[in-house]
PDB file of N, CA and C in Angstrom:
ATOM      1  N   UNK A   1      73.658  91.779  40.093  1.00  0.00           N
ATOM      2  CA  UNK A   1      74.852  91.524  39.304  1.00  0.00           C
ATOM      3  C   UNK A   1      75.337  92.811  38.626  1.00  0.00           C
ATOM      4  N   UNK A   2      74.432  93.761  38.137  1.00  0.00           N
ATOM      5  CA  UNK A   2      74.910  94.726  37.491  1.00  0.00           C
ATOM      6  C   UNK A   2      75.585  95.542  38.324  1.00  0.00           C
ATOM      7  N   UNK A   3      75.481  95.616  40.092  1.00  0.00           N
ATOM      8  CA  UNK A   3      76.211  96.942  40.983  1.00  0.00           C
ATOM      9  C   UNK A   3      77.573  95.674  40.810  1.00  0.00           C
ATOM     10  N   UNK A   4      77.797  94.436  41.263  1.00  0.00           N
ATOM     11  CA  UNK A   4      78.980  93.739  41.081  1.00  0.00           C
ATOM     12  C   UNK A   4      79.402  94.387  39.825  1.00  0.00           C
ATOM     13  N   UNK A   5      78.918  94.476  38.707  1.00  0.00           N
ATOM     14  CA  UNK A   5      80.126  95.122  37.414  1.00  0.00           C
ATOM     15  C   UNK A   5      80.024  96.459  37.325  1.00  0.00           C
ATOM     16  N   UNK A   6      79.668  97.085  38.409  1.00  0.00           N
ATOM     17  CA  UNK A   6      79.567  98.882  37.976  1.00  0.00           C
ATOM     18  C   UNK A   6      78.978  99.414  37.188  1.00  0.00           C
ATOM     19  N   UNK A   7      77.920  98.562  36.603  1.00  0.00           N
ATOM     20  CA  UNK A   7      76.660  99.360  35.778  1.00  0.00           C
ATOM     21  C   UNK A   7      75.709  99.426  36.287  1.00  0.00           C
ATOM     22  N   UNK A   8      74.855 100.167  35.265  1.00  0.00           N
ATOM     23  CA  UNK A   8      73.935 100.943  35.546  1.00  0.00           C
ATOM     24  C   UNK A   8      72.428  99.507  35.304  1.00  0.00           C
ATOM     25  N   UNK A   9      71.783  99.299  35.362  1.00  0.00           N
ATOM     26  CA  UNK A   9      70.860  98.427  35.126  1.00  0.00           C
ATOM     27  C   UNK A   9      71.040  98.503  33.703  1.00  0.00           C
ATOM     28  N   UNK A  10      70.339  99.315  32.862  1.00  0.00           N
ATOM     29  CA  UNK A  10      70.357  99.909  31.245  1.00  0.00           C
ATOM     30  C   UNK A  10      71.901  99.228  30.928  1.00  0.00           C
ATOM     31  N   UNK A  11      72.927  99.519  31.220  1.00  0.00           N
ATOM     32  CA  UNK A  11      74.208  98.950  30.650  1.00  0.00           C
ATOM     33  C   UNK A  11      74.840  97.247  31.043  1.00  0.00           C
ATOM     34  N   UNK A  12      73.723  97.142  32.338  1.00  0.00           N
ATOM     35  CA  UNK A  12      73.867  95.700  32.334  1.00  0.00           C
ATOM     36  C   UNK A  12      73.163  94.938  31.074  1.00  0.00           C
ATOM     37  N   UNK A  13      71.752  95.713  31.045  1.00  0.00           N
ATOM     38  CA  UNK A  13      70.202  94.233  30.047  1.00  0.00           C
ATOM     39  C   UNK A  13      71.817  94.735  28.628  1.00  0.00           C
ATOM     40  N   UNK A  14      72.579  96.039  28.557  1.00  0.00           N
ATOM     41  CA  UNK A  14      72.945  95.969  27.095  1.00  0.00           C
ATOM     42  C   UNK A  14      74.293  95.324  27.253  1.00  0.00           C
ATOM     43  N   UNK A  15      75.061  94.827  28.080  1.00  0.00           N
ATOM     44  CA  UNK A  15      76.153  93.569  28.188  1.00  0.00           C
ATOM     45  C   UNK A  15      75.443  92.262  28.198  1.00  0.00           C
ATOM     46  N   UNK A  16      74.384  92.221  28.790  1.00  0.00           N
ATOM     47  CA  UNK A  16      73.391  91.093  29.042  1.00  0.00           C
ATOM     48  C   UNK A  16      73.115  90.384  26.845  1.00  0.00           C
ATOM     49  N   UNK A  17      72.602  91.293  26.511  1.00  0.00           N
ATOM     50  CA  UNK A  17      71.903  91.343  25.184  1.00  0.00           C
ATOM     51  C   UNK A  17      73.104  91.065  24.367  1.00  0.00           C
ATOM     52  N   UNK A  18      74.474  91.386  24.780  1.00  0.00           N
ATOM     53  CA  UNK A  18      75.853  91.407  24.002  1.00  0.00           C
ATOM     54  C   UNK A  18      76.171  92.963  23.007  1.00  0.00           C
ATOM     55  N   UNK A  19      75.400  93.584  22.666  1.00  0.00           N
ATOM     56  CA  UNK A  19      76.084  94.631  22.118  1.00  0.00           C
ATOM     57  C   UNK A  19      76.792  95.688  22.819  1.00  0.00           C
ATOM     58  N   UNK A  20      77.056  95.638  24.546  1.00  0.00           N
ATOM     59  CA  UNK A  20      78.218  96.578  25.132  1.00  0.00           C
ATOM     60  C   UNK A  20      79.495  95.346  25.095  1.00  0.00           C
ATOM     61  N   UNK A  21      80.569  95.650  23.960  1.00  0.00           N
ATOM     62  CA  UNK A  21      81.519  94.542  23.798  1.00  0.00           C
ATOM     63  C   UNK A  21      82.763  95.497  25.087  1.00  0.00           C
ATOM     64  N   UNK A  22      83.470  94.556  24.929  1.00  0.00           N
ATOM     65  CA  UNK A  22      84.509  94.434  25.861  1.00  0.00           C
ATOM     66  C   UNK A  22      85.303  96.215  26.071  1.00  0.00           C
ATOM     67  N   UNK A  23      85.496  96.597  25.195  1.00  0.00           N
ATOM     68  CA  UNK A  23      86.455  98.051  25.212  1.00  0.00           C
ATOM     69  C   UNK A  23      85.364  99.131  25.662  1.00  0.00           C
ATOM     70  N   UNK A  24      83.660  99.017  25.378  1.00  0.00           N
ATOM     71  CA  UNK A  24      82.661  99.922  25.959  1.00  0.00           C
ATOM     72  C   UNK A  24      82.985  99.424  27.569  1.00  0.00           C
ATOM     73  N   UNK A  25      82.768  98.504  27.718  1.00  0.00           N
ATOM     74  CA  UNK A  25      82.775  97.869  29.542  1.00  0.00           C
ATOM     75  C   UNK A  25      84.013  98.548  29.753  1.00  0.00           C
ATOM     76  N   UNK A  26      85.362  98.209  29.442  1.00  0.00           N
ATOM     77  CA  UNK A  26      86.183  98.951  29.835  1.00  0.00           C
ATOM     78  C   UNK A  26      86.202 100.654  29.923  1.00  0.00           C
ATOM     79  N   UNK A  27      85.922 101.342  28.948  1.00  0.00           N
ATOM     80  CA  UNK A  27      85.606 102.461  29.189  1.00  0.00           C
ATOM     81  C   UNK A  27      84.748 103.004  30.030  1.00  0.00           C
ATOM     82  N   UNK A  28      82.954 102.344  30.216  1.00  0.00           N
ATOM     83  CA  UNK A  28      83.111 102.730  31.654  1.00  0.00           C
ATOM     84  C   UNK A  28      83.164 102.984  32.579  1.00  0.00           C
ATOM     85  N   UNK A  29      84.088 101.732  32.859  1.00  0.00           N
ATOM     86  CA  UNK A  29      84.857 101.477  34.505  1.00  0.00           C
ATOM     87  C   UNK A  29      86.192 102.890  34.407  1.00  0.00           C
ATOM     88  N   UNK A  30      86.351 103.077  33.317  1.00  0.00           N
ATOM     89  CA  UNK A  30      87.514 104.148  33.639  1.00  0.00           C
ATOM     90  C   UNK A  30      86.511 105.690  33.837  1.00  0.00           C
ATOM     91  N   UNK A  31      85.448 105.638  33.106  1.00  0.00           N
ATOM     92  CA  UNK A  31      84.829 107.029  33.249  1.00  0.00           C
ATOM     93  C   UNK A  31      84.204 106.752  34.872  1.00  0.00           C
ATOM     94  N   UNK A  32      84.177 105.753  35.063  1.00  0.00           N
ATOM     95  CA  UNK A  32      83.727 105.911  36.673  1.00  0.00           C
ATOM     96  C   UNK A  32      84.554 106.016  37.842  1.00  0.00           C
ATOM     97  N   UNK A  33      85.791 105.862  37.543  1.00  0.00           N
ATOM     98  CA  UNK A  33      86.931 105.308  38.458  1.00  0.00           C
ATOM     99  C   UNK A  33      87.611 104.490  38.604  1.00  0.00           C
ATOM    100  N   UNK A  34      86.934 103.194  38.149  1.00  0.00           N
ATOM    101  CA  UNK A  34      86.935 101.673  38.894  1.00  0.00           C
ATOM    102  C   UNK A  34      88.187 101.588  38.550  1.00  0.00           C
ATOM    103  N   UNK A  35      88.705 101.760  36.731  1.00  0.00           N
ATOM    104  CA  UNK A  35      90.135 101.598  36.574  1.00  0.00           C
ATOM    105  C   UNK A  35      90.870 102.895  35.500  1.00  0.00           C
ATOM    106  N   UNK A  36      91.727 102.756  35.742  1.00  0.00           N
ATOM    107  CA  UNK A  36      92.653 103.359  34.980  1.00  0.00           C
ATOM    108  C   UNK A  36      92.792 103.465  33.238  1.00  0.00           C
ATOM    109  N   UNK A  37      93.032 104.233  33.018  1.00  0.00           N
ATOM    110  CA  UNK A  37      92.884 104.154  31.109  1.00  0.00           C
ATOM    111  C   UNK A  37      93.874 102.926  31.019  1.00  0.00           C
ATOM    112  N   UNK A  38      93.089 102.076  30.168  1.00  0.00           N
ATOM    113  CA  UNK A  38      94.382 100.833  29.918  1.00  0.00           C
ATOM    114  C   UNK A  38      95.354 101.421  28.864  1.00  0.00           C
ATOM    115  N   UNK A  39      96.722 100.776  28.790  1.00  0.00           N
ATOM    116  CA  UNK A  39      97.805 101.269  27.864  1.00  0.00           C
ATOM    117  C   UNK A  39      97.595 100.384  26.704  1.00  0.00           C
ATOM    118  N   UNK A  40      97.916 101.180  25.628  1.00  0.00           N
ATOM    119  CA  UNK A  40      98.032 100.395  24.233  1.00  0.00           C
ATOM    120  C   UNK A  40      98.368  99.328  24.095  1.00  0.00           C
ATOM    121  N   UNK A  41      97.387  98.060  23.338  1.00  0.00           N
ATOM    122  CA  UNK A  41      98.303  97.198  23.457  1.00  0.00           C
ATOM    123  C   UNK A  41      99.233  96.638  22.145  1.00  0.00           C
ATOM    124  N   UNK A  42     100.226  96.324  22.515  1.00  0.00           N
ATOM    125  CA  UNK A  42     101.440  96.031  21.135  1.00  0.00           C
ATOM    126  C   UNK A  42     100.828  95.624  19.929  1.00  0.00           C
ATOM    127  N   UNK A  43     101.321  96.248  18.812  1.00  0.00           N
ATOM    128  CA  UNK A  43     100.531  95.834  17.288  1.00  0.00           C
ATOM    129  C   UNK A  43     101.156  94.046  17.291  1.00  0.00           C
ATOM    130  N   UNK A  44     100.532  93.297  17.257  1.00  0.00           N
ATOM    131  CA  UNK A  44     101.062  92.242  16.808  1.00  0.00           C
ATOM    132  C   UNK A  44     101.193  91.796  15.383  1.00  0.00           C
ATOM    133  N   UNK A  45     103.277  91.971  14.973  1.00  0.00           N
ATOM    134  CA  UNK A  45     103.295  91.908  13.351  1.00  0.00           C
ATOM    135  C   UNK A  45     104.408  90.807  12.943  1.00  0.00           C
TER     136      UNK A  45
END
């Protein structure tokens, strides 16, 4: 499961455990390639 999300074993058990939250996972898939820097998203006011 961890090559399905592009980690490393170590960054899977720490998504696994919950402390790699959502914007670390996104970051990275961008330091690896997988995606693109995401764009800002709108302040909601």
């Amino acid at each position: 499961m961890a090559k399905q999300m592009k980690l490393t074993n170590a960054q899977f058990r720490s998504f696994v455990d919950c402390p790699l939250e959502e914007k670390d996972y996104v970051a990275i898939l961008v330091q690896k390639g997988y995606l693109t820097q995401p764009s800002q998203k709108p302040d909601e006011s």
